[in-house]
Protein backbone atom coordinates (compact mmCIF):
# COMPACT_ATOMS: atom_id res chain seq x y z
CA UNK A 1 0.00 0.00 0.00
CA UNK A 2 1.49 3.46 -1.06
CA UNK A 3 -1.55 5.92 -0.94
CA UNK A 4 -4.12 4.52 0.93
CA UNK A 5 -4.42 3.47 4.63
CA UNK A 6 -0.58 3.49 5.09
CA UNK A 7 1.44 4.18 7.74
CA UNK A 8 4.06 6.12 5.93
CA UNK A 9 2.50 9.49 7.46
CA UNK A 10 2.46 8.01 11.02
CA UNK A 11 6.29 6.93 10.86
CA UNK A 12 7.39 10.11 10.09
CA UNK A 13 5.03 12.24 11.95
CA UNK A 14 6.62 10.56 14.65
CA UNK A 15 10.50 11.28 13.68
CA UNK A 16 9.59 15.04 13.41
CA UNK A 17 7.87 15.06 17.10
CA UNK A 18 11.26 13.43 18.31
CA UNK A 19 13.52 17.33 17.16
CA UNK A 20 14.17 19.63 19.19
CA UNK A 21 12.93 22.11 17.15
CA UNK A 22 9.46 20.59 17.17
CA UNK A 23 7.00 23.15 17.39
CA UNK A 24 3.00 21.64 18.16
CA UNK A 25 0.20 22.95 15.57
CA UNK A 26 -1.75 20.52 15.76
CA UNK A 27 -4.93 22.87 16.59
CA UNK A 28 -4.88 22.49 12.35
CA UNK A 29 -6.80 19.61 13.12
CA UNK A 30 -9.34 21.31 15.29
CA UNK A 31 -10.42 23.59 12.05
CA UNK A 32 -10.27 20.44 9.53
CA UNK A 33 -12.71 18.39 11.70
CA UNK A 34 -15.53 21.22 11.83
CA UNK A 35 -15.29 20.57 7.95
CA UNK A 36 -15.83 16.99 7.83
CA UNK A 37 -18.62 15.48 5.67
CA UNK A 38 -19.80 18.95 4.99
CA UNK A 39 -20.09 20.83 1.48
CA UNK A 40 -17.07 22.93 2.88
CA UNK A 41 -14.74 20.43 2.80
CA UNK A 42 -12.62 21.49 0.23
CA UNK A 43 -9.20 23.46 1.48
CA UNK A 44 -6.23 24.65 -0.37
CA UNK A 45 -3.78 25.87 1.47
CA UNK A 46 -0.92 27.46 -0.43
CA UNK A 47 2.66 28.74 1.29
CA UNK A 48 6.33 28.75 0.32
CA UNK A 49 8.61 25.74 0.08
CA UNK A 50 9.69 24.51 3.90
CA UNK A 51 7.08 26.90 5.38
CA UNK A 52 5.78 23.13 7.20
CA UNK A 53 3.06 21.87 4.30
CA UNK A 54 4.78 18.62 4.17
CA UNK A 55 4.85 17.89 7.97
CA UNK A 56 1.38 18.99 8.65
CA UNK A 57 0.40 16.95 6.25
CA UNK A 58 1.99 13.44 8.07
CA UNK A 59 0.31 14.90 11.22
CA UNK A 60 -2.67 14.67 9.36
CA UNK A 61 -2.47 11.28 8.00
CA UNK A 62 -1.21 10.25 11.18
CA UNK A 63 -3.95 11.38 13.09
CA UNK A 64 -6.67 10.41 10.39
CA UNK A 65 -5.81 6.94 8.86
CA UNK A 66 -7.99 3.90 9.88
CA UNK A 67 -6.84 0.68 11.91
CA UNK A 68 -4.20 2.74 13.91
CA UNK A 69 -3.93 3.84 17.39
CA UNK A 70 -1.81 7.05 17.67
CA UNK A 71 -3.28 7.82 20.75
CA UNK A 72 0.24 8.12 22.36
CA UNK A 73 1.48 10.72 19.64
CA UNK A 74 -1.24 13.13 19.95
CA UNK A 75 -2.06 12.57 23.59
CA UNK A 76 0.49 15.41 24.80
CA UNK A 77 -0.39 17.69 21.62
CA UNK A 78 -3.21 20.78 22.09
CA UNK A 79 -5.71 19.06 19.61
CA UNK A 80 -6.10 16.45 22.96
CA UNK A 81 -8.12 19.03 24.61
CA UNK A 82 -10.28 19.59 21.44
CA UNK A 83 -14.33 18.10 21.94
CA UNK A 84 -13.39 16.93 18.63
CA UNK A 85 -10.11 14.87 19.37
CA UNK A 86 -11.44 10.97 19.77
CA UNK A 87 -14.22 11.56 17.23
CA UNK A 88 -11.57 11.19 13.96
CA UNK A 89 -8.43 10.10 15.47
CA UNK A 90 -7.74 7.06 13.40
CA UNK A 91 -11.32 6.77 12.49
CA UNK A 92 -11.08 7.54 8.62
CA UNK A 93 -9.79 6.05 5.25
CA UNK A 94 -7.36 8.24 3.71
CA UNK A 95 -5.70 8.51 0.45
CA UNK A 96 -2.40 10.54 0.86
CA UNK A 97 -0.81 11.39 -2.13
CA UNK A 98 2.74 13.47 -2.49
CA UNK A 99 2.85 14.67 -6.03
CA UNK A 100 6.63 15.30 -5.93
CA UNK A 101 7.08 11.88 -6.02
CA UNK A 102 7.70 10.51 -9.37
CA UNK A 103 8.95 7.11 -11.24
CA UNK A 104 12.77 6.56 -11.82
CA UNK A 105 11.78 7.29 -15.56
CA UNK A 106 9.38 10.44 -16.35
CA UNK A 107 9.65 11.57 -19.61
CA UNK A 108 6.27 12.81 -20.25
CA UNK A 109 2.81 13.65 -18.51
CA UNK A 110 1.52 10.51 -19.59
CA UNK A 111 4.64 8.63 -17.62
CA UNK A 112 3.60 10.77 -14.39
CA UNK A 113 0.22 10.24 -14.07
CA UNK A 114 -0.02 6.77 -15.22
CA UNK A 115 2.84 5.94 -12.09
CA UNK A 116 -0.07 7.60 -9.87
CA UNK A 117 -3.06 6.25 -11.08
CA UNK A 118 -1.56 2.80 -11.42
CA UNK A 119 -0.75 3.06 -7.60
CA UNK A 120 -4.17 4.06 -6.61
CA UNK A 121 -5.60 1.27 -8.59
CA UNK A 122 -3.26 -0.94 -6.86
CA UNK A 123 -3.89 0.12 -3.27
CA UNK A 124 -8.06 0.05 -3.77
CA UNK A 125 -7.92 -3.75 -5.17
CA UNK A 126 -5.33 -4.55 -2.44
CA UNK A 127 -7.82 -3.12 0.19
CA UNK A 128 -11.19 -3.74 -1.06
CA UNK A 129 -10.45 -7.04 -3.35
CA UNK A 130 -9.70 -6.80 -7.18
CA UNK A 131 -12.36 -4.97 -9.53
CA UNK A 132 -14.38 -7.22 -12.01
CA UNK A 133 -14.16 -4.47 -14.66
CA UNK A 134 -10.54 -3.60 -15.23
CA UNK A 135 -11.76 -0.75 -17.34
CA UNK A 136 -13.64 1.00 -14.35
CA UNK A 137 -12.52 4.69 -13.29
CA UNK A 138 -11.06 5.42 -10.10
CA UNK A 139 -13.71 7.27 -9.08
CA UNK A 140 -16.40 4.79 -9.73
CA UNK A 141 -13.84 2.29 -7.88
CA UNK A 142 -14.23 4.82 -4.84
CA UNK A 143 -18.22 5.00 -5.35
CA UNK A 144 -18.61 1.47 -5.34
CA UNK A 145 -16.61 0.43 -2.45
CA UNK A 146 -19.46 2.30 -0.03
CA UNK A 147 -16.55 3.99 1.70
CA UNK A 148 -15.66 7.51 2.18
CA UNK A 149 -11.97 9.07 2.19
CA UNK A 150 -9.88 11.69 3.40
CA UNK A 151 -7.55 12.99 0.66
CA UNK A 152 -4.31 14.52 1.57
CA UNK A 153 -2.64 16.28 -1.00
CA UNK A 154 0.96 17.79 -0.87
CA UNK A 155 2.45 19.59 -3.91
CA UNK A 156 -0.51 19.24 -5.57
CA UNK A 157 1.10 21.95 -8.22
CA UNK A 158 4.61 20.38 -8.41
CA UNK A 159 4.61 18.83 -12.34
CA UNK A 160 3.17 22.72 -13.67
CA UNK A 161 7.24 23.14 -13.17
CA UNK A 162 8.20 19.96 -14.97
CA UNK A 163 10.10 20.55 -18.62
CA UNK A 164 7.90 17.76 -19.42
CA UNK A 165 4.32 19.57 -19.38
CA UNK A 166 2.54 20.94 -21.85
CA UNK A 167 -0.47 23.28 -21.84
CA UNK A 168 -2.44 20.61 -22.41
CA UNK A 169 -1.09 18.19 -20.38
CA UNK A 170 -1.47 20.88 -17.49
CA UNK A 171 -5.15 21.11 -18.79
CA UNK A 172 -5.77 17.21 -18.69
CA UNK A 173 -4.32 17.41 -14.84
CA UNK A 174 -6.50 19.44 -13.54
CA UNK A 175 -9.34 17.18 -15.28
CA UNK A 176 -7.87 14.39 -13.38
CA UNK A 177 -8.38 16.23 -10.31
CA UNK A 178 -11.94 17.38 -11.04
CA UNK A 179 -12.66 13.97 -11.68
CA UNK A 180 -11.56 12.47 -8.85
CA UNK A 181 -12.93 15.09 -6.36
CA UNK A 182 -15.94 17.27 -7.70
CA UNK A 183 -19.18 16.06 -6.79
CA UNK A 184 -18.50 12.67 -5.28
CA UNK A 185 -19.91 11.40 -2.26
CA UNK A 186 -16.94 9.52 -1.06
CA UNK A 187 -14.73 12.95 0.03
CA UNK A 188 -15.09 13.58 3.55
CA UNK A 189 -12.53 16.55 3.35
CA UNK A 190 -9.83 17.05 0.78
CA UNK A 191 -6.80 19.28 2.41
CA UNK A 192 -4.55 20.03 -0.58
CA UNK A 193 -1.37 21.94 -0.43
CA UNK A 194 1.27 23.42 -2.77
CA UNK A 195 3.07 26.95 -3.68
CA UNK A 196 0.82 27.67 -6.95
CA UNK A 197 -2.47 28.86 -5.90
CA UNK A 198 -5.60 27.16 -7.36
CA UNK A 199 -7.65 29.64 -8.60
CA UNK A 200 -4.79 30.86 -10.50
CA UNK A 201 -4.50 27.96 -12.81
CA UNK A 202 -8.26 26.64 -12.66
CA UNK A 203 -10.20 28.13 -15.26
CA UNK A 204 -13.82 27.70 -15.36
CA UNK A 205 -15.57 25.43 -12.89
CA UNK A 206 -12.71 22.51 -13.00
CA UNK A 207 -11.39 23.41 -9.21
CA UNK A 208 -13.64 25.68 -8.21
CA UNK A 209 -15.10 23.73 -4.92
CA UNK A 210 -11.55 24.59 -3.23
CA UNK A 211 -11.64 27.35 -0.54
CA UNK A 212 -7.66 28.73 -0.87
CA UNK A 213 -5.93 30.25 1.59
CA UNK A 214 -2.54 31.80 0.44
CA UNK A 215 0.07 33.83 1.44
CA UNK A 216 -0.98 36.80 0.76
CA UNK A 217 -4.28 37.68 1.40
CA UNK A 218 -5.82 34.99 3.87
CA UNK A 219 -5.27 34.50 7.05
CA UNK A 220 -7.50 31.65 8.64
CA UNK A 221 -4.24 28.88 8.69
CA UNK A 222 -1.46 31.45 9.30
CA UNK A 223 -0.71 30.35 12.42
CA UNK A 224 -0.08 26.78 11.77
CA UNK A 225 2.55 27.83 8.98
CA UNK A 226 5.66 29.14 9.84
CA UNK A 227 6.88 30.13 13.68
CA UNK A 228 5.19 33.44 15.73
CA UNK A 229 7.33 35.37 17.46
CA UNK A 230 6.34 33.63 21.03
CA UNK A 231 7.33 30.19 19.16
CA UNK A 232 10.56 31.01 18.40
CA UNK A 233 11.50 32.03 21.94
CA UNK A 234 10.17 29.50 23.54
CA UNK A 235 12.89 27.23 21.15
CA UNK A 236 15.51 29.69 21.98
CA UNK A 237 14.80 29.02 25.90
CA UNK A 238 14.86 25.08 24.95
CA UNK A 239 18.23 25.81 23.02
CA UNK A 240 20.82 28.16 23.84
CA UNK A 241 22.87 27.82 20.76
CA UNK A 242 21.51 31.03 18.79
CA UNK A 243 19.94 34.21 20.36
CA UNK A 244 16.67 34.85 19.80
CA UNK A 245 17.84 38.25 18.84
CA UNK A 246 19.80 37.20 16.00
CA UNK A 247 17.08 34.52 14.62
CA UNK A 248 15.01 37.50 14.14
CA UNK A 249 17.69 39.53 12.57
CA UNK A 250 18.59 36.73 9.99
CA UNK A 251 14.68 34.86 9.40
CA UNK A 252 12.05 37.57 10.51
CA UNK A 253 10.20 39.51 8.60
CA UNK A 254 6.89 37.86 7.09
CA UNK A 255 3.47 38.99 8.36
CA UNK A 256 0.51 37.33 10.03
CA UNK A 257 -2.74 39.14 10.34
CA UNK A 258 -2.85 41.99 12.61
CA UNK A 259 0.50 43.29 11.90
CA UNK A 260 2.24 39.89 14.26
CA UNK A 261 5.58 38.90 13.31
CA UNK A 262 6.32 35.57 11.25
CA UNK A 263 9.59 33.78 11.23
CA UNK A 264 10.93 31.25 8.17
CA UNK A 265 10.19 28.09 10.06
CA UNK A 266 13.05 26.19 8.20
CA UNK A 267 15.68 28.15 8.41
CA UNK A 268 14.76 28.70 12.16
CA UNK A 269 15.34 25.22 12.82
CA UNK A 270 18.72 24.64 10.62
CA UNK A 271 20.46 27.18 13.43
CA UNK A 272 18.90 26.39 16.27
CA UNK A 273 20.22 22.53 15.16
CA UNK A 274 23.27 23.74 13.80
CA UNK A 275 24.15 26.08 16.80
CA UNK A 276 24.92 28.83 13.42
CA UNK A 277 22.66 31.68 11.45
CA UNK A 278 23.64 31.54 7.97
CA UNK A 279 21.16 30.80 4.54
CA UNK A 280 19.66 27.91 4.97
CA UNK A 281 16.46 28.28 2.89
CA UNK A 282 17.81 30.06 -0.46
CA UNK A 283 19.56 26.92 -0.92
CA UNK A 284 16.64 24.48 -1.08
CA UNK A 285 15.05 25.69 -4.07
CA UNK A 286 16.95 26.96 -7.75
CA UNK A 287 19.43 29.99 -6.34
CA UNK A 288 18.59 31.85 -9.59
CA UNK A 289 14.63 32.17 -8.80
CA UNK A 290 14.50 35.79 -7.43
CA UNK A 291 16.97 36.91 -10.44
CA UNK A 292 14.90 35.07 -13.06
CA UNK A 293 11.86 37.20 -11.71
CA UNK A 294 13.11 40.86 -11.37
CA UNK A 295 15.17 39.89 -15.01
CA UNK A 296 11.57 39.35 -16.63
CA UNK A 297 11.07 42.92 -16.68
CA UNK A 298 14.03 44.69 -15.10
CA UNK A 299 12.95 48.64 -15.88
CA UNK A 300 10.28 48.24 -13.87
CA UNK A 301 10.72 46.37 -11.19
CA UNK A 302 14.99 47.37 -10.27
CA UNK A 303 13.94 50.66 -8.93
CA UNK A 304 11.49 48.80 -6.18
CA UNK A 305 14.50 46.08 -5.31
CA UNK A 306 17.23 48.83 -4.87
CA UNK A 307 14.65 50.52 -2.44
CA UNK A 308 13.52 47.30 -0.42
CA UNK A 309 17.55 46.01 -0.18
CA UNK A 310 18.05 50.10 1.16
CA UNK A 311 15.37 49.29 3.87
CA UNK A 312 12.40 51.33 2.11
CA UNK A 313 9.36 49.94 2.15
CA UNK A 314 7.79 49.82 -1.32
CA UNK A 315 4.02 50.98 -1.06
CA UNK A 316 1.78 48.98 -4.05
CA UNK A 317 -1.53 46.49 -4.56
CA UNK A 318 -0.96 43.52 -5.50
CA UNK A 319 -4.06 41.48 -7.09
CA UNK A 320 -2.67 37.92 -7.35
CA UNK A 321 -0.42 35.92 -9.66
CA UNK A 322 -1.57 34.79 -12.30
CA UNK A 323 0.72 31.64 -12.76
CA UNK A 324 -1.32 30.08 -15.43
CA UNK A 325 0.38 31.99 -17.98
CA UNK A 326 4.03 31.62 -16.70
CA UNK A 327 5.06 34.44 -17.86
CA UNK A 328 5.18 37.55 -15.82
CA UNK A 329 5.43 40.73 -18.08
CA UNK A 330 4.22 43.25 -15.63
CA UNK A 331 5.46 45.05 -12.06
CA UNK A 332 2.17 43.76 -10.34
CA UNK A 333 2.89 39.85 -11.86
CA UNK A 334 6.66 40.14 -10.86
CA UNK A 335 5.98 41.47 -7.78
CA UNK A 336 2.80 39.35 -6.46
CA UNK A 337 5.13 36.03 -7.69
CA UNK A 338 7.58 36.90 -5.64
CA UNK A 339 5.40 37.16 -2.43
CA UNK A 340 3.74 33.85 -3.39
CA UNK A 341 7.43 32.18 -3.68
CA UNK A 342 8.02 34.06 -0.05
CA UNK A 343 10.73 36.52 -1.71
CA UNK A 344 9.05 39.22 -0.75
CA UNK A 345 6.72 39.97 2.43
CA UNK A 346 3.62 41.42 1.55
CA UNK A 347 1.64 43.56 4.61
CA UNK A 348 -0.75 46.28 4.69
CA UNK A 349 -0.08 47.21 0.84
CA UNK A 350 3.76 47.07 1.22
CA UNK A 351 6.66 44.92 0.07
CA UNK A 352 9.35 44.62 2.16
CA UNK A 353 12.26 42.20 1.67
CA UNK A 354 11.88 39.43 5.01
CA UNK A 355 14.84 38.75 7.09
CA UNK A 356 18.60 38.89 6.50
CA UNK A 357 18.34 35.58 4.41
CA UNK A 358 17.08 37.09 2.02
CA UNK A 359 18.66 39.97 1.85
CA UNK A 360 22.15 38.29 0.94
CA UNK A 361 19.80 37.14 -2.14
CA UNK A 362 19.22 40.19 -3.37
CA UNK A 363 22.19 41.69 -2.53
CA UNK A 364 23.47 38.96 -5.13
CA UNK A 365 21.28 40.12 -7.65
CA UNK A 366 21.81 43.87 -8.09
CA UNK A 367 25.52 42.26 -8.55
CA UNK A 368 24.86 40.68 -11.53
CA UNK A 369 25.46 41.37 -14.92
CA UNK A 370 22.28 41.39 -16.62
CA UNK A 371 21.23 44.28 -14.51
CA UNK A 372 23.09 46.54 -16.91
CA UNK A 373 23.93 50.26 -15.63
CA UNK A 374 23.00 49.06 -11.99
CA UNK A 375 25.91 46.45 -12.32
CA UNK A 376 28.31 49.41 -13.21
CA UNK A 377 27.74 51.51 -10.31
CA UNK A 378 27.62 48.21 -7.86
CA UNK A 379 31.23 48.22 -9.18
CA UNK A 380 32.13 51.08 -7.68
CA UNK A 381 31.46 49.75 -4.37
CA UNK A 382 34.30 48.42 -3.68
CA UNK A 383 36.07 51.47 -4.11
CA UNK A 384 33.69 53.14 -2.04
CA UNK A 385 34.51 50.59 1.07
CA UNK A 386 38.38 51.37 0.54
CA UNK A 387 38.10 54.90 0.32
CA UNK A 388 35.55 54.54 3.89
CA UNK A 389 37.80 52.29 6.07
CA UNK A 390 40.86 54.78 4.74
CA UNK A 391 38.90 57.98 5.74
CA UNK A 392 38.95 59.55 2.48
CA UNK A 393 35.85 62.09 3.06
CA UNK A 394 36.65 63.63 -0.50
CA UNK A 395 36.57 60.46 -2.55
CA UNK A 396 33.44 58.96 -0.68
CA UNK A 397 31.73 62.91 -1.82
CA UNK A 398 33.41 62.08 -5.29
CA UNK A 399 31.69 58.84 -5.84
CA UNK A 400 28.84 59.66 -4.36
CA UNK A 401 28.53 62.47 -7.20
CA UNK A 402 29.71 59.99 -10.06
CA UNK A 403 27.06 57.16 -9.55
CA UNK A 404 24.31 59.98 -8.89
CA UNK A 405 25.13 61.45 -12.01
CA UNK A 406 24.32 57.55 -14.19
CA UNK A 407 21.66 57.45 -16.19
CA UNK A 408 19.47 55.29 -14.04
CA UNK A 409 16.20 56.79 -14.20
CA UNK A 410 15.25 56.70 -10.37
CA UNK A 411 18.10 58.04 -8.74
CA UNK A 412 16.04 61.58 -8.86
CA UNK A 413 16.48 62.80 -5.52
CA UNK A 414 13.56 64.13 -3.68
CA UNK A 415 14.27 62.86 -0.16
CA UNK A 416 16.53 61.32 1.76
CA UNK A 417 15.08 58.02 0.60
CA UNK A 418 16.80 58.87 -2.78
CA UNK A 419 20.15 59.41 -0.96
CA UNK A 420 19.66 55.92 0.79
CA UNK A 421 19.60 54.31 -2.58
CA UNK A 422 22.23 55.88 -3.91
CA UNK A 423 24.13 54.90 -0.29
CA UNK A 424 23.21 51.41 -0.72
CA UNK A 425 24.39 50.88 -4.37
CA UNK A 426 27.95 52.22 -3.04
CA UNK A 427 27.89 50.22 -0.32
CA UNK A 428 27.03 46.98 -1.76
CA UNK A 429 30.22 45.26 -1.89
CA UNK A 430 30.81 46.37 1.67
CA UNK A 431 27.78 43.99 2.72
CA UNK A 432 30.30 40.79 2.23
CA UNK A 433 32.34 41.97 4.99
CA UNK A 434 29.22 43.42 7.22
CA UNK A 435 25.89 43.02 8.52
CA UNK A 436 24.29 46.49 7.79
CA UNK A 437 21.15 47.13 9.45
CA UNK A 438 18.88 50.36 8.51
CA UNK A 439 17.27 52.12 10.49
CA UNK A 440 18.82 50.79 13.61
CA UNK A 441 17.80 52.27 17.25
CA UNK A 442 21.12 52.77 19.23
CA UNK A 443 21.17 55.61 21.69
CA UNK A 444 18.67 58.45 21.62
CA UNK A 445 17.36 57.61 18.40
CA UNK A 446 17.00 55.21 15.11
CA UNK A 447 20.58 55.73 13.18
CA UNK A 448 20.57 55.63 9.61
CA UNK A 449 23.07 52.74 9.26
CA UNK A 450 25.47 50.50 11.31
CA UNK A 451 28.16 48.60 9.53
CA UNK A 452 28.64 45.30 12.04
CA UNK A 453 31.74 43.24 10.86
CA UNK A 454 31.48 39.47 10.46
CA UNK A 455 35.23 39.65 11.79
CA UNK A 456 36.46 41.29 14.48
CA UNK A 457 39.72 42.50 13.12
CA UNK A 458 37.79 45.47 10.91
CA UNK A 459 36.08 48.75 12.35
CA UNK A 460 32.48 49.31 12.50
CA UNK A 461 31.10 52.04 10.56
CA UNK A 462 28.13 54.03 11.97
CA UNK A 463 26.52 56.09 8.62
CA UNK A 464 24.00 59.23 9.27
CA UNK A 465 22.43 60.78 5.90
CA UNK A 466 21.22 64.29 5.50
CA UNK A 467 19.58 66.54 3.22
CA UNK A 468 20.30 70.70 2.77
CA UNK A 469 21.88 70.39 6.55
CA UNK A 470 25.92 69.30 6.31
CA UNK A 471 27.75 66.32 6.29
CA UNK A 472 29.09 67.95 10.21
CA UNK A 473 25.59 68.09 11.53
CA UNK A 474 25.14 64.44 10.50
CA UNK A 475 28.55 64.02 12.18
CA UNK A 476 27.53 65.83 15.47
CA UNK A 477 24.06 63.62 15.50
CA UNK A 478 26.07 60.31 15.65
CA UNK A 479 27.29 61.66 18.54
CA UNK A 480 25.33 63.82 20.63
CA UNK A 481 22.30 60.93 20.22
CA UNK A 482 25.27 58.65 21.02
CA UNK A 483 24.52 56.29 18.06
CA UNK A 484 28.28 54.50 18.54
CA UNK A 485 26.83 52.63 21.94
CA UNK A 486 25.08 49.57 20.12
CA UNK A 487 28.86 49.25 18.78
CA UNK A 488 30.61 50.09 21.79
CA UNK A 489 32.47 46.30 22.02
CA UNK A 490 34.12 47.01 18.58
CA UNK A 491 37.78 49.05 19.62
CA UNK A 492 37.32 50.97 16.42
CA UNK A 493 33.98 52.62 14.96
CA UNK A 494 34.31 55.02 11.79
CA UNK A 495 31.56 57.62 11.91
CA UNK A 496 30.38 59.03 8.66
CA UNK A 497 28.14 61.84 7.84
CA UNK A 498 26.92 62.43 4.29
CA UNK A 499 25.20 65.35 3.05
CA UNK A 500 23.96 66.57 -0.22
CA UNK A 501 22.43 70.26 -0.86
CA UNK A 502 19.95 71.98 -2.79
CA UNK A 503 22.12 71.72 -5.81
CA UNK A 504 22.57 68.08 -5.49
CA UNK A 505 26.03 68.31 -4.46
CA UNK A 506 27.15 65.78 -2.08
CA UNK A 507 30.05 66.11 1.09
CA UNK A 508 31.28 63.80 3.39
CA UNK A 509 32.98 64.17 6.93
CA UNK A 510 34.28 61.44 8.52
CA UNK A 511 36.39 60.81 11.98
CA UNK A 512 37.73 57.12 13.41
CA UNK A 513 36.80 56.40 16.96
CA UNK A 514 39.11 54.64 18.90
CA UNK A 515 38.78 52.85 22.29
């Protein structure tokens, strides 16, 4: 038996309860049960890769599937207290299918979803005796067997990726769904999961029974995807190998509803386990993703990234991806992909890039050379780190001048959001030998940036930003709103003030503190 009745779900719910790292939401089941046997028992949950889809769904089939007695997995778990908790545990039959999976040879659509219907066919003669008509459907099988099911889906959307599908072959999938699930008496509850929402790729009525919740909009499932704030401490007081501090730092920075902090759930666990905060998640998917989306239509969508990697928020409404075409050709497309994907965070109409993670990502991007004229001035960064750790006021002003003066349409300065752009863009190469942190309270107020070094041996920099004042005032504010105490343990801290006036000139004064 593969798909149905197994007790693949139950083995490994049970070697995921055994980490460390284990976080309970099993109140998921609370919600699903309500739904049972109703005409609301279609859900589609869609989140990021490693965001937990696959482990909630073994919890699921653990605590579901018929003829087992998990009673001493879930007995210590919240859904024990639920009125609902003895009613379904292992009281149902359940068809669990993992899409991802695939034969050793898959050449075409035809390869892939023969290997799953031939399973399926398997597992229902194996469990209910062999079928007199060979020829019968799978969901006449189900009808005739009297029985009703639990489906569990998981990467219900993974072969829409596959070289190997065609338009139509993506067509004749979702028919295979409809078939098996719309308007059939045997589904007690279908829970389906993936990255790809739904409604995006059904067209007409095919999928429409599905009630999706995704990343960006809904909020009914948030908390049993990804780690809250209160989760992630109560970890940190389990394991004292990272600071809570800098978890939040490196894997913070998606939104739950009502404005409550969400943390990358993966990547969380990789330090905590590892006793190190480094990328963890960027790695489990193609590196190239985020580049392949801003290069779709780089005019438009560069100016948001340099803002978002400067710290700026970047204020716009989004209205969904539409990932049955496959091809984004406009901001909103890019944009809403990359929140879907978990690139971007997406709260209260703004885009904001999540965590330090991610950063590095992007900060990888804006380096490479099919961003054009933003590549040249990224090379002057280096330069612009040299000329900062040597105190050279007059070259920082002088570069400063040169890269505002490229033709890249946005750098029109208005602000001193504008300046922070430019700042960032001159400062990129400085970001492989720092953590640089906008916006950063120290003191008596927020400072505009603080250079930390990822080796003790260099200075930290502490960077204030003005506009028609003087590169002295923003000197004199480092220090009378004693920004240098958040670096106080580093026995060198170069303070830099940057200025530009009316006439868009810019200056620079700059002194090294010394313990």
């Amino acid at each position: 038996m593969f798909y149905l009745n197994t007790n693949t779900a139950s083995i490994l719910f049970q070697k995921t309860l055994r980490r460390s790292t284990y976080v309970d939401k099993s109140m998921l089941i609370s919600h699903l049960n309500k739904r049972i046997g109703t005409d609301n028992c279609f859900i589609c949950i869609t989140r990021p890769r490693r965001f937990g889809k696959i482990i909630n769904a073994n919890m699921l089939g653990a605590y579901y599937t018929i003829n087992q007695d998990n009673h001493t997995m879930f007995d210590s778990l919240a859904i024990a207290k639920d009125p609902s908790y003895t009613e379904h545990l292992n009281q149902h039959n359940v068809i669990q299918v993992d899409f991802s999976k695939t034969p050793d040879e898959c050449n075409s659509y035809k390869d892939y979803i023969n290997y799953i219907k031939n399973i399926l066919v398997s597992d229902l003669e194996n469990f209910f005796c062999k079928h007199k008509n060979p020829g019968i459907s799978i969901s006449d099988f189900l009808i005739e067997s009297g029985q009703s099911f639990i489906f569990i889906f998981d990467e219900w959307d993974f072969c829409f990726n596959e070289s190997f599908m065609s338009e139509p072959d993506k067509k004749n999938f979702l028919k295979f769904l409809k078939g098996l699930l719309k308007d059939r008496p045997y589904t007690d509850l279908v829970y389906m999961t993936g990255i790809l929402p739904v409604a995006k790729y059904s067209s007409g009525s095919e999928l429409n029974m599905f009630n999706e919740y995704n990343f960006m909009y809904s909020s009914v499932f948030d908390n049993y995807f990804g780690f809250n704030e209160d989760e992630v401490k109560y970890l940190c007081k389990h394991n004292e190998s990272v600071k809570y501090e800098d978890l939040q730092i490196w894997y913070n920075g998606y939104y739950l509803n009502g404005n409550r902090i969400l943390f990358n759930p993966h990547s969380v666990c990789c330090a905590l386990e590892n006793g190190i905060c480094q990328n963890y998640w960027t790695g489990t998917g193609p590196m190239n993703e985020i580049a392949e989306c801003i290069e779709q239509n780089v005019d438009e969508v560069r100016e948001d990234i340099v803002k978002m990697v400067s710290g700026i928020p970047v204020q716009i409404k989004l209205y969904g991806y539409s990932a049955a075409e496959q091809n984004m050709s406009t901001r909103n497309e890019i944009l809403s992909a990359m929140v879907v994907y978990g690139f971007l965070s997406y709260n209260d109409g703004q885009l904001a890039i999540p965590g330090y993670e991610l950063m590095e990502k992007y900060e990888a991007v804006l380096l490479r050379q099919s961003m054009g004229e933003l590549k040249k001035i990224t090379d002057r960064s280096k330069e612009m780190l040299n000329a900062t750790l040597n105190c050279d006021s007059k070259r920082i002003a002088e570069i400063l001048e040169e890269v505002h003066d490229s033709e890249i349409p946005f750098i029109q300065y208005n602000d001193e959001n504008s300046l922070s752009c430019v700042v960032t863009l001159c400062y990129l190469y400085a970001r492989e030998f720092y953590y640089i942190k906008r916006e950063f309270a120290s003191g008596k107020g927020y400072c505009d940036y603080i250079f930390f070094p990822k080796k003790t041996d260099m200075p930290a920099i502490i960077l204030e930003l003005k506009a028609f004042h003087s590169a002295e005032n923003a000197l004199s504010q480092i220090k009378n709103k004693n920004y240098m105490k958040e670096a106080e343990n580093y026995k060198e801290i170069i303070l830099v003030g940057i200025n530009y006036d009316k006439e868009k000139h810019h200056t620079c004064s700059i002194e090294k503190y010394s313990k």
